[in-house]
PDB file of N, CA and C in Angstrom:
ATOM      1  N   UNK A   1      62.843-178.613  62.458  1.00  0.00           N
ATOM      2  CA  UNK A   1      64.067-177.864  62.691  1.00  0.00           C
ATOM      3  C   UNK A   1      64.480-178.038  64.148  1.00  0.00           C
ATOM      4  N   UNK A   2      65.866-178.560  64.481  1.00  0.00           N
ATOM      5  CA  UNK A   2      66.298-178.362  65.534  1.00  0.00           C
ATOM      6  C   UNK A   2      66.625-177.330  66.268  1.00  0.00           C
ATOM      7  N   UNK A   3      66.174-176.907  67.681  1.00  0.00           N
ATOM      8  CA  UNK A   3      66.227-175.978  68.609  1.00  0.00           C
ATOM      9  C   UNK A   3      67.535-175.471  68.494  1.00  0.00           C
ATOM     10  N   UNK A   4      67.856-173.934  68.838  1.00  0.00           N
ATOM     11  CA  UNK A   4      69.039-173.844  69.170  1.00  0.00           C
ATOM     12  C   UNK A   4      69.064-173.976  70.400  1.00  0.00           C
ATOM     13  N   UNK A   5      71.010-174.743  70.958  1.00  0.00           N
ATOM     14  CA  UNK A   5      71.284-174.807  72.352  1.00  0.00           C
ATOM     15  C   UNK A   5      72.562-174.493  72.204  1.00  0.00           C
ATOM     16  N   UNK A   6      72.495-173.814  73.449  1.00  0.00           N
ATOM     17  CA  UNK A   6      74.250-172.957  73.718  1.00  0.00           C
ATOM     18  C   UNK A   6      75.015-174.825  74.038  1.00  0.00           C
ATOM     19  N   UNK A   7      74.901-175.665  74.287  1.00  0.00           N
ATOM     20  CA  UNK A   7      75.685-176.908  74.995  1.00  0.00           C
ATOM     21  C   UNK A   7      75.573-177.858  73.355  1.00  0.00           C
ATOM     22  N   UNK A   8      75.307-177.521  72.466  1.00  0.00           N
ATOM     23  CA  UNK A   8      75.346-178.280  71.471  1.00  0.00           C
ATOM     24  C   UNK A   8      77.038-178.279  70.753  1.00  0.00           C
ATOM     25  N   UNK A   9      77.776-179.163  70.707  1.00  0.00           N
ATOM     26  CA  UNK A   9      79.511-179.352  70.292  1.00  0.00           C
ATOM     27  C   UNK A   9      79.513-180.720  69.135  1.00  0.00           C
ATOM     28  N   UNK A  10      80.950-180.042  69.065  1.00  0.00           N
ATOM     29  CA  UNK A  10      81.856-181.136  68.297  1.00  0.00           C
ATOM     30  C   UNK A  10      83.208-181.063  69.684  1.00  0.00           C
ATOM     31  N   UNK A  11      83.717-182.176  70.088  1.00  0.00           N
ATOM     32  CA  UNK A  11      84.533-182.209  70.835  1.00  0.00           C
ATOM     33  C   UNK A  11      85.735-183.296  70.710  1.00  0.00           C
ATOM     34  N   UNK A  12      86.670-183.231  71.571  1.00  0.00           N
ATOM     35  CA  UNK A  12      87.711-183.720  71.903  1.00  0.00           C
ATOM     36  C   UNK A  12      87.978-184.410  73.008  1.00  0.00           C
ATOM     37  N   UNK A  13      88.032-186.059  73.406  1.00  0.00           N
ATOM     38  CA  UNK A  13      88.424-185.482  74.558  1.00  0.00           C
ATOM     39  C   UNK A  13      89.413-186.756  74.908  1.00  0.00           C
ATOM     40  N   UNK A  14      90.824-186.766  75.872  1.00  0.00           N
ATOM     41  CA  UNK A  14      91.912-187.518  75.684  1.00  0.00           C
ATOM     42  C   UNK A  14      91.485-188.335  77.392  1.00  0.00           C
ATOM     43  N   UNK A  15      92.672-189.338  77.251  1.00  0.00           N
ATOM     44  CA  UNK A  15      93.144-190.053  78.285  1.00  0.00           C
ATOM     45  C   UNK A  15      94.049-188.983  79.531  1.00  0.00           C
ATOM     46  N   UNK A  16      94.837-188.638  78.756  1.00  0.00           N
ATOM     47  CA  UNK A  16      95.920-187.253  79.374  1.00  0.00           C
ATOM     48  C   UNK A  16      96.445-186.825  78.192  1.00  0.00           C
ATOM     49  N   UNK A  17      97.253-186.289  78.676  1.00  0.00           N
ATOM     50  CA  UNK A  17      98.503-185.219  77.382  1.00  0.00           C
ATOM     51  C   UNK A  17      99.336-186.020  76.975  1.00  0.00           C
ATOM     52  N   UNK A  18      98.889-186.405  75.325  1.00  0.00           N
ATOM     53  CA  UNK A  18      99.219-187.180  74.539  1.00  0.00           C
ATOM     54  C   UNK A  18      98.849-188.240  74.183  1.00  0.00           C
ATOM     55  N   UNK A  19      97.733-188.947  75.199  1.00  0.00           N
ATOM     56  CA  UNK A  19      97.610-189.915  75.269  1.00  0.00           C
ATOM     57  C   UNK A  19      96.188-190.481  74.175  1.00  0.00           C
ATOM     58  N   UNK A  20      95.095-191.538  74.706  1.00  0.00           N
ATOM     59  CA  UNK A  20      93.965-191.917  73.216  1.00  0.00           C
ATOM     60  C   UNK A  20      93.245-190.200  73.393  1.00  0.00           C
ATOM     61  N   UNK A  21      92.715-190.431  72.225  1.00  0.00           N
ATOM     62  CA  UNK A  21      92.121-189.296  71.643  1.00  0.00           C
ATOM     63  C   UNK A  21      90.749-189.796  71.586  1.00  0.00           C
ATOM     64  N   UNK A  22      89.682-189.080  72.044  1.00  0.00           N
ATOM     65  CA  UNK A  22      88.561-189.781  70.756  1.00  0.00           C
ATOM     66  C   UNK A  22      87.812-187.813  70.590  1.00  0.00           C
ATOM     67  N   UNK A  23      86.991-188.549  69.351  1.00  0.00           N
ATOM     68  CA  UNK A  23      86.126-187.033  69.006  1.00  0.00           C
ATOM     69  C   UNK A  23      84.763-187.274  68.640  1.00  0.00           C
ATOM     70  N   UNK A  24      83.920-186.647  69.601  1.00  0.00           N
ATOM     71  CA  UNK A  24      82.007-186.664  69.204  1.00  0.00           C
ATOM     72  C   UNK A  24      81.866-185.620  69.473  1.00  0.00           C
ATOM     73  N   UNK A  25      80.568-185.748  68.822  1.00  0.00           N
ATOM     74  CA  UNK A  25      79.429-184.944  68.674  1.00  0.00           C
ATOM     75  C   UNK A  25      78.410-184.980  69.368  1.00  0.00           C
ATOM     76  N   UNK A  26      77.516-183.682  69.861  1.00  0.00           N
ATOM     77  CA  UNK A  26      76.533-184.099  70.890  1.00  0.00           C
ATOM     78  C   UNK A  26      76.035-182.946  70.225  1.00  0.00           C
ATOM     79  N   UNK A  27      74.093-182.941  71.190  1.00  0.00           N
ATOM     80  CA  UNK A  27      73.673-182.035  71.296  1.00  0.00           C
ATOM     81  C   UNK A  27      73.317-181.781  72.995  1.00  0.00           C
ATOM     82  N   UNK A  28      74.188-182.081  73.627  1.00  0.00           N
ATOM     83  CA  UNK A  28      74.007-182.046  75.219  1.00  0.00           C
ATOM     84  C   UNK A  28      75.471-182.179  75.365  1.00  0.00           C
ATOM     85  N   UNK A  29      76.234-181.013  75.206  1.00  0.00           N
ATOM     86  CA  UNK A  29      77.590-181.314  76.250  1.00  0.00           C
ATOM     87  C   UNK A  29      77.885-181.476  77.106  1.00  0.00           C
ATOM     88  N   UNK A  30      77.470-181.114  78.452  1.00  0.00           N
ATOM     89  CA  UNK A  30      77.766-181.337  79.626  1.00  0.00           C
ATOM     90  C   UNK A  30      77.269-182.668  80.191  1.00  0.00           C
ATOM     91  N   UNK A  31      75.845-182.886  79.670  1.00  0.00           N
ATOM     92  CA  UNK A  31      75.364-184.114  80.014  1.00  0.00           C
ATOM     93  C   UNK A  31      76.343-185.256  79.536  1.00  0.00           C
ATOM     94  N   UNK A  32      76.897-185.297  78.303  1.00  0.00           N
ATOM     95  CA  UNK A  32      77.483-186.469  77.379  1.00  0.00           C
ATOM     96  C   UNK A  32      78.761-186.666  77.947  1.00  0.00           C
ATOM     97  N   UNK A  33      79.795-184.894  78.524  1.00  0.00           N
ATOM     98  CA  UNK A  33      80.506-185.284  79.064  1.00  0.00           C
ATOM     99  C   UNK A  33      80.970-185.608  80.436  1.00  0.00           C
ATOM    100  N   UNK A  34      79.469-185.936  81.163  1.00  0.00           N
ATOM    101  CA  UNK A  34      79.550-186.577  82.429  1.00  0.00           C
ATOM    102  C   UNK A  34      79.253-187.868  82.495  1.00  0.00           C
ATOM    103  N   UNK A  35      78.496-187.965  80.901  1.00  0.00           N
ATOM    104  CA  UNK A  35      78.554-189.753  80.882  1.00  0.00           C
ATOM    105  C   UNK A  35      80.185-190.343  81.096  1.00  0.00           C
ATOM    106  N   UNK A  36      80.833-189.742  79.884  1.00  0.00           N
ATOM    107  CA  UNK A  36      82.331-190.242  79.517  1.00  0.00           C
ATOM    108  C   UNK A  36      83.021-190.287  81.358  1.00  0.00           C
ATOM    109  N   UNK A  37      82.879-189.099  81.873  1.00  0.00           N
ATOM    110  CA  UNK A  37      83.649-189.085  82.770  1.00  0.00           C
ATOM    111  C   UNK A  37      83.186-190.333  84.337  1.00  0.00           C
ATOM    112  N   UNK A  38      81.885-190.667  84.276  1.00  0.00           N
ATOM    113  CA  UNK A  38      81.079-191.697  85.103  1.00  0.00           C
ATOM    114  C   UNK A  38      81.317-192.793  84.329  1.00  0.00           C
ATOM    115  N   UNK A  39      81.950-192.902  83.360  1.00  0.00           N
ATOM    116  CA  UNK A  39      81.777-194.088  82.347  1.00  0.00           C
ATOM    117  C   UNK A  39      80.932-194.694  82.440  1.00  0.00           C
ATOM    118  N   UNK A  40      79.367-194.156  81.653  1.00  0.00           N
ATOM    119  CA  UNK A  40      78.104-194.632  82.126  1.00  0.00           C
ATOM    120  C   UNK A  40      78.064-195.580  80.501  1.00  0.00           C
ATOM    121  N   UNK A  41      78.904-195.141  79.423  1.00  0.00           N
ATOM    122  CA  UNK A  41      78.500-196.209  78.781  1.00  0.00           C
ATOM    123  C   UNK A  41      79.534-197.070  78.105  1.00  0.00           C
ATOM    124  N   UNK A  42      79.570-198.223  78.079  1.00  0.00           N
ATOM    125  CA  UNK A  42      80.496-198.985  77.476  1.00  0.00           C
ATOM    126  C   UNK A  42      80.831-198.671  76.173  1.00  0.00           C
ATOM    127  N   UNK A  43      82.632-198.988  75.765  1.00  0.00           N
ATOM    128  CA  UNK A  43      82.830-198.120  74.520  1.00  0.00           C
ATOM    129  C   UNK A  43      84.085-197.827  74.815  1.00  0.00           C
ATOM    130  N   UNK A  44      84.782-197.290  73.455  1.00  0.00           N
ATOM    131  CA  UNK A  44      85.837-196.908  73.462  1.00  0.00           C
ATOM    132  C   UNK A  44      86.454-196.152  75.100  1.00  0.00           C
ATOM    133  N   UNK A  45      85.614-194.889  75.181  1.00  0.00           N
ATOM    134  CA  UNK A  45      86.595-194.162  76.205  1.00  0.00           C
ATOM    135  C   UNK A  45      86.038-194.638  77.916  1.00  0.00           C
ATOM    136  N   UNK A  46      85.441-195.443  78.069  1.00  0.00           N
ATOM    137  CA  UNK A  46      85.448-196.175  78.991  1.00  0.00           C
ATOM    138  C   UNK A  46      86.410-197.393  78.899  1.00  0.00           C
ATOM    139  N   UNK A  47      86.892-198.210  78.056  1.00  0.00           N
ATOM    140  CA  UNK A  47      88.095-198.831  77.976  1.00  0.00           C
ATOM    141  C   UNK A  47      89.237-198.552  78.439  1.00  0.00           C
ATOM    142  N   UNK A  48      89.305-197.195  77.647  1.00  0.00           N
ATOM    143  CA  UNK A  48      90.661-196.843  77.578  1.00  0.00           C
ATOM    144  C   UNK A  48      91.077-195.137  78.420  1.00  0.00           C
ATOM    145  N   UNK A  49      89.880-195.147  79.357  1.00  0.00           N
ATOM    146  CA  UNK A  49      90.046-193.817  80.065  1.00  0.00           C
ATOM    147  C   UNK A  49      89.839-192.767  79.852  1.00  0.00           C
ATOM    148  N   UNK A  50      89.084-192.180  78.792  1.00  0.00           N
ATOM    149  CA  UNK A  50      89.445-191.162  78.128  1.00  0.00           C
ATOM    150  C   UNK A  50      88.120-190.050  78.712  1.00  0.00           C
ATOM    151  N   UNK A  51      88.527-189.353  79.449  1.00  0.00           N
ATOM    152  CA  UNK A  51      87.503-188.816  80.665  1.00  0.00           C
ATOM    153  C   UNK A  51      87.488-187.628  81.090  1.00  0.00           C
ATOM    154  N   UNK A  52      88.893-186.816  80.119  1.00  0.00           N
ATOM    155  CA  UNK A  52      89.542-185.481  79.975  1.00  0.00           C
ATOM    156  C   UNK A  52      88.836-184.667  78.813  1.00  0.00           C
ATOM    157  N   UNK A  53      87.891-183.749  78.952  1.00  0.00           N
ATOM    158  CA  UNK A  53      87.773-182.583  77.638  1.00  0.00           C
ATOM    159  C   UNK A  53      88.970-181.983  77.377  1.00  0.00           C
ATOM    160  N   UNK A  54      88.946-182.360  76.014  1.00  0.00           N
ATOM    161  CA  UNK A  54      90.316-181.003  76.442  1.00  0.00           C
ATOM    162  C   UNK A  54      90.383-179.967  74.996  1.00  0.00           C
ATOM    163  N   UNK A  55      89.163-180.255  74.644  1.00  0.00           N
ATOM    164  CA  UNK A  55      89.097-179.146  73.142  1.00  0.00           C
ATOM    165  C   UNK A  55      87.005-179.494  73.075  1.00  0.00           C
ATOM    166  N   UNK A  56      86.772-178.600  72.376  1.00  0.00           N
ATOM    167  CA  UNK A  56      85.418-177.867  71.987  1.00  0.00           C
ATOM    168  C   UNK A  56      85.000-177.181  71.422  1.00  0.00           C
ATOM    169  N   UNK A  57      84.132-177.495  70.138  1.00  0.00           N
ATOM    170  CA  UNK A  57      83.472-175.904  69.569  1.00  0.00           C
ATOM    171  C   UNK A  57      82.352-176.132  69.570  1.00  0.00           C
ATOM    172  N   UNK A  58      81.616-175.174  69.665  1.00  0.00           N
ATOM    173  CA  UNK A  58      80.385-175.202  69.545  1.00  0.00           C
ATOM    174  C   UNK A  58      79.811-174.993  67.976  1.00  0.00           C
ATOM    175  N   UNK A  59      78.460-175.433  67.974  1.00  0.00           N
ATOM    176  CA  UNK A  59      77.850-175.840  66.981  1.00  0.00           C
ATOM    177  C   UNK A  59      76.258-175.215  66.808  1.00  0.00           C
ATOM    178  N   UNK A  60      75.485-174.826  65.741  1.00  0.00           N
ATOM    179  CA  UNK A  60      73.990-174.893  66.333  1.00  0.00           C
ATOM    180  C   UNK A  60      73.120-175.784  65.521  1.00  0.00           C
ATOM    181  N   UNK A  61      74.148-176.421  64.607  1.00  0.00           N
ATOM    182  CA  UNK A  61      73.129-176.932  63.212  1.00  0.00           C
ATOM    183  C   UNK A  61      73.305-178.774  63.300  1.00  0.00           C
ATOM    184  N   UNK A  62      72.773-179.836  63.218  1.00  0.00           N
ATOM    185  CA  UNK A  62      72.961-180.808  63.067  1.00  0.00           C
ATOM    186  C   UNK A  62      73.987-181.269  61.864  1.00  0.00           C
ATOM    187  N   UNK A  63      74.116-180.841  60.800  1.00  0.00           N
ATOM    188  CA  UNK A  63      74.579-180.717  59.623  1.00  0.00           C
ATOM    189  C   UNK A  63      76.227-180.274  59.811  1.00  0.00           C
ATOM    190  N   UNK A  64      75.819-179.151  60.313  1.00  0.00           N
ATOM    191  CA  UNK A  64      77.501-178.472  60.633  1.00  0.00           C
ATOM    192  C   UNK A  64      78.500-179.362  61.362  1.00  0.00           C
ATOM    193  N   UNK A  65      77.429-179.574  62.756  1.00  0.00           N
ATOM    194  CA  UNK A  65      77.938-180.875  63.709  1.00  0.00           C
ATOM    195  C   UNK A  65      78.936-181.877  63.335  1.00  0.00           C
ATOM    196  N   UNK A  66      77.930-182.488  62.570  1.00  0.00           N
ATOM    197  CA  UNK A  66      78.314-183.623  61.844  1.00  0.00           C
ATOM    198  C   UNK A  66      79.449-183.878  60.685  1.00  0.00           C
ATOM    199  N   UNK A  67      79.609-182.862  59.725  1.00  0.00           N
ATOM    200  CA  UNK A  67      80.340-182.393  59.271  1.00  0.00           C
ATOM    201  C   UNK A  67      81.612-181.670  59.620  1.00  0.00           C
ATOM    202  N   UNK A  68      81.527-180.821  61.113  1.00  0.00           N
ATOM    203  CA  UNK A  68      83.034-180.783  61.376  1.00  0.00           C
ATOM    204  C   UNK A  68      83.845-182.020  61.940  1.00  0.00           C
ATOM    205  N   UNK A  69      82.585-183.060  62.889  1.00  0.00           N
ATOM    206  CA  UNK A  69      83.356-184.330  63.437  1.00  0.00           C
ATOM    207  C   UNK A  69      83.513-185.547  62.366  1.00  0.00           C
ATOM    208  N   UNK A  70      83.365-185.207  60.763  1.00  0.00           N
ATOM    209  CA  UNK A  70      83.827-186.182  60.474  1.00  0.00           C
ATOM    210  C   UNK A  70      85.293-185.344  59.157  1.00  0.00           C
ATOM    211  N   UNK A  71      85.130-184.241  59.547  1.00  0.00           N
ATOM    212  CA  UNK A  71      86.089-183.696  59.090  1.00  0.00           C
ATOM    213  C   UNK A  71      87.623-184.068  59.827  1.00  0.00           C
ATOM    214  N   UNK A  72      87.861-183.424  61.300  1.00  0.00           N
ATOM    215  CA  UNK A  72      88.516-183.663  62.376  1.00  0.00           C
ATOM    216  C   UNK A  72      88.715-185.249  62.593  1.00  0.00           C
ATOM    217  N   UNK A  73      87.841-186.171  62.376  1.00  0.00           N
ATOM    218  CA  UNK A  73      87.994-187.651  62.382  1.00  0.00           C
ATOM    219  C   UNK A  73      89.371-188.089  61.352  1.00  0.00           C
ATOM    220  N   UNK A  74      89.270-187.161  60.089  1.00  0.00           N
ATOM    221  CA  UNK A  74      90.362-187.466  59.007  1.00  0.00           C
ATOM    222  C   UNK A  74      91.575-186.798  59.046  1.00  0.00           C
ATOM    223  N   UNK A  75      91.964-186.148  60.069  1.00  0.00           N
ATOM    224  CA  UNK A  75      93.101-185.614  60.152  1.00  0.00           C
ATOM    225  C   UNK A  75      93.798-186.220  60.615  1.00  0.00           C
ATOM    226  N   UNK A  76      95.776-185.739  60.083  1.00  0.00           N
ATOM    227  CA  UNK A  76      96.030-186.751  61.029  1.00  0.00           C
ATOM    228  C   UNK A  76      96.462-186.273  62.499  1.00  0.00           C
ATOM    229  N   UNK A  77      96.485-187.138  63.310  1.00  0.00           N
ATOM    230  CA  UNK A  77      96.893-187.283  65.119  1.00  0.00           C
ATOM    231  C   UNK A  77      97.929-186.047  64.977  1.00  0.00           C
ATOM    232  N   UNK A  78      98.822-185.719  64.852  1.00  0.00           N
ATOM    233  CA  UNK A  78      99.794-184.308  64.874  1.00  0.00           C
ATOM    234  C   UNK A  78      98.601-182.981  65.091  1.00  0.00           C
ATOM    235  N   UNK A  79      98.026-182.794  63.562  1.00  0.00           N
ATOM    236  CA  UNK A  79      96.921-182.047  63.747  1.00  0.00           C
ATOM    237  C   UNK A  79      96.211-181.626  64.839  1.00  0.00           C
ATOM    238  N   UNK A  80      95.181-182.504  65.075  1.00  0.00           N
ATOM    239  CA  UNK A  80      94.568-182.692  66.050  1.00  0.00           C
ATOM    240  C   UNK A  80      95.135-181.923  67.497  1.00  0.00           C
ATOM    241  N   UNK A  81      96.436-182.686  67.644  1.00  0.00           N
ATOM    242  CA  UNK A  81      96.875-182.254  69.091  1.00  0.00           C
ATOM    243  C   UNK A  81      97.510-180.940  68.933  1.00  0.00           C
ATOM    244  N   UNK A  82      97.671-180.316  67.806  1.00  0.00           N
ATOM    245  CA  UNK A  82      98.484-178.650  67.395  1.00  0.00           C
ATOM    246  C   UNK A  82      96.574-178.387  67.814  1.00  0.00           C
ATOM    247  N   UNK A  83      95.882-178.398  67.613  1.00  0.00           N
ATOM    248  CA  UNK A  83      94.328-177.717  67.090  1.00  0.00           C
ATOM    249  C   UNK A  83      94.280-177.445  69.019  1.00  0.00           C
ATOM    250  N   UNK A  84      94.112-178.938  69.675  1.00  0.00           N
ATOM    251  CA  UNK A  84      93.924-178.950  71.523  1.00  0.00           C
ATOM    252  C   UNK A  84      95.086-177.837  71.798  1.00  0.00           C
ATOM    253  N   UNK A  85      96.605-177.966  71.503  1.00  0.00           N
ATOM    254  CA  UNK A  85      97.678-177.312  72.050  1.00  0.00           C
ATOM    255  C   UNK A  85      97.370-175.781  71.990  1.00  0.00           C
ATOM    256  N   UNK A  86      97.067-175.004  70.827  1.00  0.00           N
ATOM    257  CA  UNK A  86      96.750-174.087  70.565  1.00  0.00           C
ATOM    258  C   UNK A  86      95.839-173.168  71.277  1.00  0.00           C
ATOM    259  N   UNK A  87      94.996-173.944  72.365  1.00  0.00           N
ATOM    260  CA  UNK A  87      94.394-173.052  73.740  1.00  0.00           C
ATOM    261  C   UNK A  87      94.322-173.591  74.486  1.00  0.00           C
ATOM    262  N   UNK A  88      94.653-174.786  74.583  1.00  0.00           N
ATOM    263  CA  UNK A  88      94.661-175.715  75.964  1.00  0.00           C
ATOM    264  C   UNK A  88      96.150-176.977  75.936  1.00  0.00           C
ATOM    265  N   UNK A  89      97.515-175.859  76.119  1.00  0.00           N
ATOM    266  CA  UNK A  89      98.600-176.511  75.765  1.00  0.00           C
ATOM    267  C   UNK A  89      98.900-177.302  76.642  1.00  0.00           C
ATOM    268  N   UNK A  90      98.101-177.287  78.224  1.00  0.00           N
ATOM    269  CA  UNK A  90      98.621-178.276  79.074  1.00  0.00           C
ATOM    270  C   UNK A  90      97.322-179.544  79.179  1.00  0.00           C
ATOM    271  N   UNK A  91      96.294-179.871  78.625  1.00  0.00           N
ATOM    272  CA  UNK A  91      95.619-180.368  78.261  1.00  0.00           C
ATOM    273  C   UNK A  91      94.702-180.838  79.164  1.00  0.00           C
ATOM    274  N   UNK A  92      94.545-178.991  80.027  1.00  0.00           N
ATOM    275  CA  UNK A  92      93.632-179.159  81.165  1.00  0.00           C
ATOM    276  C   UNK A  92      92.338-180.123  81.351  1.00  0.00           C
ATOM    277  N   UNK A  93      91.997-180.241  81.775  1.00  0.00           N
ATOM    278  CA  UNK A  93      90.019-181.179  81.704  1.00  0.00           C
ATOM    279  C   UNK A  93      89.039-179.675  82.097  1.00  0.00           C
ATOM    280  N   UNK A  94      88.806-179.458  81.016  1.00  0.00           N
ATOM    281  CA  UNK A  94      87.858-178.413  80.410  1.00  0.00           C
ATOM    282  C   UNK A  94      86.609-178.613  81.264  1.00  0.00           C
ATOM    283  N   UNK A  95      85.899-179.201  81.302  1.00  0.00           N
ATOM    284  CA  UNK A  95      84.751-180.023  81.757  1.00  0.00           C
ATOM    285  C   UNK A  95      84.430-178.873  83.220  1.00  0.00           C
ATOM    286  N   UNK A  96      85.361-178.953  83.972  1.00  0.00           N
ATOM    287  CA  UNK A  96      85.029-177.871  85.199  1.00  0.00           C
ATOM    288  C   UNK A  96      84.584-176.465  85.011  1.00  0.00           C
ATOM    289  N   UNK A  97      84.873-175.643  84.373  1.00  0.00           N
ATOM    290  CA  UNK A  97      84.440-175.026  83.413  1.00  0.00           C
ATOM    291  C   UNK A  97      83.260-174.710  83.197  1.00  0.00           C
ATOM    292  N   UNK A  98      82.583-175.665  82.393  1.00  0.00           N
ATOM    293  CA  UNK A  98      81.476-175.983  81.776  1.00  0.00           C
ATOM    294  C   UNK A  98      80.680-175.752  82.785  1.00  0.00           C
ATOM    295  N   UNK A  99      80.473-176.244  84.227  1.00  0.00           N
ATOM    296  CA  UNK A  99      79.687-176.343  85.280  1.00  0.00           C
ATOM    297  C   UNK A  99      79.190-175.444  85.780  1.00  0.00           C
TER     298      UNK A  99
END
């Protein structure tokens, strides 16, 4: 059985407002999203910039995890950005926050 951790997510996170989207899953948020933002690993949002949190829920189950990010994966792009707009309408970088 996996530990519970308060930093375990399903997330969001963009280029800027409006711009690529991508969405993972971790069980280390802050760590995963200082990779994205150091672009420590090659990949989509090191390509294409994407280095902004700008949506998050938390999670405690591997199962759940996984299941809301491949839920959110099938929506379409409108969605998605009503879901970020809805508490983070200017599509702050969350990430400071976190710290």
């Amino acid at each position: 059985m996996e530990p519970i951790r308060s930093d375990t997510a399903v997330y969001m996170m963009a280029s800027r407002k409006h711009g690529a989207l991508y969405i993972g899953v971790t069980g280390a948020l802050i760590q995963r999203i200082s990779q994205h933002h150091e672009s420590l690993r090659p990949g989509f949002t090191a390509k294409y910039g994407v280095k902004r949190l700008v949506w998050f829920e938390r999670h405690h189950g591997v199962a759940t995890r996984i299941q809301r990010e491949k839920s959110l994966k099938k929506q379409p792009r409108q969605w998605k950005i009503n879901l970020i707009e809805r508490d983070n309408p200017n599509w702050d970088d969350l990430f400071p926050a976190l710290l």
